[in-house]
N, C-alpha and C. Protein backbone atom coordinates (compact mmCIF):
# COMPACT_ATOMS: atom_id res chain seq x y z
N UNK A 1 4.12 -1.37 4.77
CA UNK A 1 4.70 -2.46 4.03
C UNK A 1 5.88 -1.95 3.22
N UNK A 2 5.29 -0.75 2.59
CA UNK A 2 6.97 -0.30 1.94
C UNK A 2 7.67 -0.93 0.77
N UNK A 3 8.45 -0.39 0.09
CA UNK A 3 8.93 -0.76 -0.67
C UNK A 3 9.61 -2.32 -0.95
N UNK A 4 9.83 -3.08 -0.04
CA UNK A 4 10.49 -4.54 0.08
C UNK A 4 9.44 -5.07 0.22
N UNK A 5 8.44 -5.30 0.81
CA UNK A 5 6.96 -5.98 0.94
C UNK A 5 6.79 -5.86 -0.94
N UNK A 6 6.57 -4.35 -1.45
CA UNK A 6 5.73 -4.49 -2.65
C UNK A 6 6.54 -4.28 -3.87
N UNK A 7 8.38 -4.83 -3.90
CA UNK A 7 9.09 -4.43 -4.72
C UNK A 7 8.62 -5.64 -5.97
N UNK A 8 7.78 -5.10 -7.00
CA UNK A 8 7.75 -6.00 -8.19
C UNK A 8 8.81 -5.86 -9.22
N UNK A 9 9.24 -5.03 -9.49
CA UNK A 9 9.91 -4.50 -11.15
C UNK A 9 10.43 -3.25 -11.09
N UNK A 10 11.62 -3.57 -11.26
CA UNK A 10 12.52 -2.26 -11.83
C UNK A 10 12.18 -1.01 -12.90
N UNK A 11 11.38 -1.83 -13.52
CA UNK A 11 10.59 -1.24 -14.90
C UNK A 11 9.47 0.17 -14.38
N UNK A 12 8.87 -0.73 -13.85
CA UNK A 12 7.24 0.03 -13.09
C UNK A 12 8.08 1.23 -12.07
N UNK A 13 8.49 0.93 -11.70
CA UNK A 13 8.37 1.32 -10.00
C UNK A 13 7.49 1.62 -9.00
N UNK A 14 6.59 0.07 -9.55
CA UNK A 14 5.35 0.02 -8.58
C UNK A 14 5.72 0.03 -6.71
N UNK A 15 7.06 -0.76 -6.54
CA UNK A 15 7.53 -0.31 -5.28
C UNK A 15 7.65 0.91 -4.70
N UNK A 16 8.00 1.74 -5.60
CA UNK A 16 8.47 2.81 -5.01
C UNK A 16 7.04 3.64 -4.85
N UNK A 17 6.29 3.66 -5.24
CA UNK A 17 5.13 4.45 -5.18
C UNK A 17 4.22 3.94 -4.45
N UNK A 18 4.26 2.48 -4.27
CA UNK A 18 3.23 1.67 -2.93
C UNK A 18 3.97 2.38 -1.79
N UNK A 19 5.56 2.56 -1.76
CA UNK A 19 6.39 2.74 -0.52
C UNK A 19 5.47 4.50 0.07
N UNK A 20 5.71 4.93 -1.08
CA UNK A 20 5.86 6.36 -0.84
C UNK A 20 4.19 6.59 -0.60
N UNK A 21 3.23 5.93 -0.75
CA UNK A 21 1.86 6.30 -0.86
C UNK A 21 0.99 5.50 -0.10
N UNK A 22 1.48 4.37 0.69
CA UNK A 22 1.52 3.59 1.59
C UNK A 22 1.88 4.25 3.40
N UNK A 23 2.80 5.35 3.11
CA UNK A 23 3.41 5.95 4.05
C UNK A 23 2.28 6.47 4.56
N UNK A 24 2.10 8.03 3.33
CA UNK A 24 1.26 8.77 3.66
C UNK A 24 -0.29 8.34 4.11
N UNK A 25 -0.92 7.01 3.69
CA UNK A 25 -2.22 6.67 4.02
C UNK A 25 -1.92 5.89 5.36
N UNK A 26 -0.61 5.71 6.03
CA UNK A 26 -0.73 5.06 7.18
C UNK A 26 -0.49 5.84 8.20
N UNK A 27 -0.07 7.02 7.89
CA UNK A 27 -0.05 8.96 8.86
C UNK A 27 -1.04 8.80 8.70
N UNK A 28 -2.05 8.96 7.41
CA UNK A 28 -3.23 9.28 7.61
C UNK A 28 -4.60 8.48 8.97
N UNK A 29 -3.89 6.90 8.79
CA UNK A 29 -4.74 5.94 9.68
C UNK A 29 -4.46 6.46 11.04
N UNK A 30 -3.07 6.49 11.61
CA UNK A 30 -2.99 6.87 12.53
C UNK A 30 -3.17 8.72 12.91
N UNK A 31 -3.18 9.69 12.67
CA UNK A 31 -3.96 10.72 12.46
C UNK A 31 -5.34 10.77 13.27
N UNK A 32 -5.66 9.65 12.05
CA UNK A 32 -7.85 9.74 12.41
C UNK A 32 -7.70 8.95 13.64
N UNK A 33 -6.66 8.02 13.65
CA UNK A 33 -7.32 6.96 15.40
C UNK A 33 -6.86 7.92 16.44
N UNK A 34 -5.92 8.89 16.32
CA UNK A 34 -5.23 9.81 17.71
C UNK A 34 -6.97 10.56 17.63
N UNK A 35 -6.92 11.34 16.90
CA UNK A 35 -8.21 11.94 16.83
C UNK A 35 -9.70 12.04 17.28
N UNK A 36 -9.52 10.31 17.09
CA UNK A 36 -11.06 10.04 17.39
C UNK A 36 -11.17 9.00 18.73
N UNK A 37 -9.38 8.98 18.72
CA UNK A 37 -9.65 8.69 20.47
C UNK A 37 -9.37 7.14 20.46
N UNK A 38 -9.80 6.41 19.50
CA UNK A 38 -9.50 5.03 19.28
C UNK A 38 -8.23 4.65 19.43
N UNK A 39 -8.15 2.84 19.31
CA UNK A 39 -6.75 2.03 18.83
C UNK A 39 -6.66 1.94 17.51
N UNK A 40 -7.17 2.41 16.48
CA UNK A 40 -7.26 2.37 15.22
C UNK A 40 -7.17 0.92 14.60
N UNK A 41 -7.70 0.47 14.98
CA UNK A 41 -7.98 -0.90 14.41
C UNK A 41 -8.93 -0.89 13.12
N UNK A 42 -9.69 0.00 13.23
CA UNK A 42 -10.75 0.39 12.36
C UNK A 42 -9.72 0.57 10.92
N UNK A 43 -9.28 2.24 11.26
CA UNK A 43 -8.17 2.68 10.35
C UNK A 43 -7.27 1.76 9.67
N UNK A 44 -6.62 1.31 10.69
CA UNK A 44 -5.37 0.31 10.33
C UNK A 44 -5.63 -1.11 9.38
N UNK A 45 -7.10 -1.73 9.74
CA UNK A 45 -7.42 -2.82 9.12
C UNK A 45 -7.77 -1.97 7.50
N UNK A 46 -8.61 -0.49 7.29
CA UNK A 46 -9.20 -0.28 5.65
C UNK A 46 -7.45 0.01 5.00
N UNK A 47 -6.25 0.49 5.85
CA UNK A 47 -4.98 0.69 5.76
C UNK A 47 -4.67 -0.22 4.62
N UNK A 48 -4.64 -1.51 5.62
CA UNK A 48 -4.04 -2.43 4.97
C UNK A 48 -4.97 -3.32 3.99
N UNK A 49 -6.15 -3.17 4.16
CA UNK A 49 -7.35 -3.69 2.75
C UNK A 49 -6.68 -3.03 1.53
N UNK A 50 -6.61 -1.87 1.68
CA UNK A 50 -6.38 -0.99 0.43
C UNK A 50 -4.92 -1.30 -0.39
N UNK A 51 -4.13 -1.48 0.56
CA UNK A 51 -2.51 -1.53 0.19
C UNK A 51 -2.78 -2.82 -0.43
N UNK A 52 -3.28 -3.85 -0.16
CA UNK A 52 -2.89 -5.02 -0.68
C UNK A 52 -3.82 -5.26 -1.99
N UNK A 53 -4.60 -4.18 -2.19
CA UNK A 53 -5.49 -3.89 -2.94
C UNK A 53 -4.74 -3.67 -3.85
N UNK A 54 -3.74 -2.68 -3.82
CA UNK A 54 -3.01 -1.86 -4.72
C UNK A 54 -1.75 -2.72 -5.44
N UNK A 55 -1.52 -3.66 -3.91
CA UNK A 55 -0.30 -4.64 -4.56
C UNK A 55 -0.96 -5.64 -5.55
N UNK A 56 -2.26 -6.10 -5.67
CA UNK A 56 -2.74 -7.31 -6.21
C UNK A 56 -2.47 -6.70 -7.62
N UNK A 57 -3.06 -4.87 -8.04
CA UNK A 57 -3.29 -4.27 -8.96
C UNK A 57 -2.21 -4.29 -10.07
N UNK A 58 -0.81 -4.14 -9.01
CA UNK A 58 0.24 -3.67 -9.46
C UNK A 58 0.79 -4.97 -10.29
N UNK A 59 0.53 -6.19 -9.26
CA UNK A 59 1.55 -7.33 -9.51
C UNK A 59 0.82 -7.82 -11.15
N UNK A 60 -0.68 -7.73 -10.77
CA UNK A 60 -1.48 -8.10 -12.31
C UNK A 60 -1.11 -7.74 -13.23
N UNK A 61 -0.71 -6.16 -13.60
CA UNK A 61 -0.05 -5.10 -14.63
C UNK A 61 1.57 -5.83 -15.11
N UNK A 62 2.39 -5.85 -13.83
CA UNK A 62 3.71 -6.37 -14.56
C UNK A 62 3.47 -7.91 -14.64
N UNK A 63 2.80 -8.62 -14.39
CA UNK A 63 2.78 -10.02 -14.50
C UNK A 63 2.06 -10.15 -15.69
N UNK A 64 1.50 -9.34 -16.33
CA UNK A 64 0.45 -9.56 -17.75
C UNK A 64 1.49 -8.83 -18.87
N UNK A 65 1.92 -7.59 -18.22
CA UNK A 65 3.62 -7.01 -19.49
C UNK A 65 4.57 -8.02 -19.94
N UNK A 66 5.07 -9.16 -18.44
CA UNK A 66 5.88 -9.87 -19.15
C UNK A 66 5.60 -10.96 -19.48
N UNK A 67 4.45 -11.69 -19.14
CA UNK A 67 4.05 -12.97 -19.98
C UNK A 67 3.29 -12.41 -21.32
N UNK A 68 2.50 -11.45 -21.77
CA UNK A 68 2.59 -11.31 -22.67
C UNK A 68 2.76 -11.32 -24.25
């Protein structure tokens, strides 16, 4: 998803760190599916549970700073 999917605030730079940490856990999905032989559907679906996990987290934090 990357940085344009999860760009909230200039402030945070919750984008930039979903971008950059988003990357590495989606090497990681694909990694375990080459590995274990699969289509990683498995991988790819907890992938993207988690990321949007992280975006709900993020958007709550700057959306509660500036109403406030």
């Amino acid at each position: 998803m990357g940085d344009a999917a999860g760009f909230m605030d200039p402030i945070f730079s919750a984008g930039v760190y979903l971008a950059m940490s988003s990357g590495q856990k989606a090497a990681r999905a694909v990694l375990a599916s080459l590995e274990g032989g699969d289509d990683g559907t498995v991988q790819l679906a907890r992938y993207e549970r988690d990321l949007l996990r992280a975006m709900r987290t993020y958007w709550q934090m700057v959306e509660r700073f500036y109403t406030a």
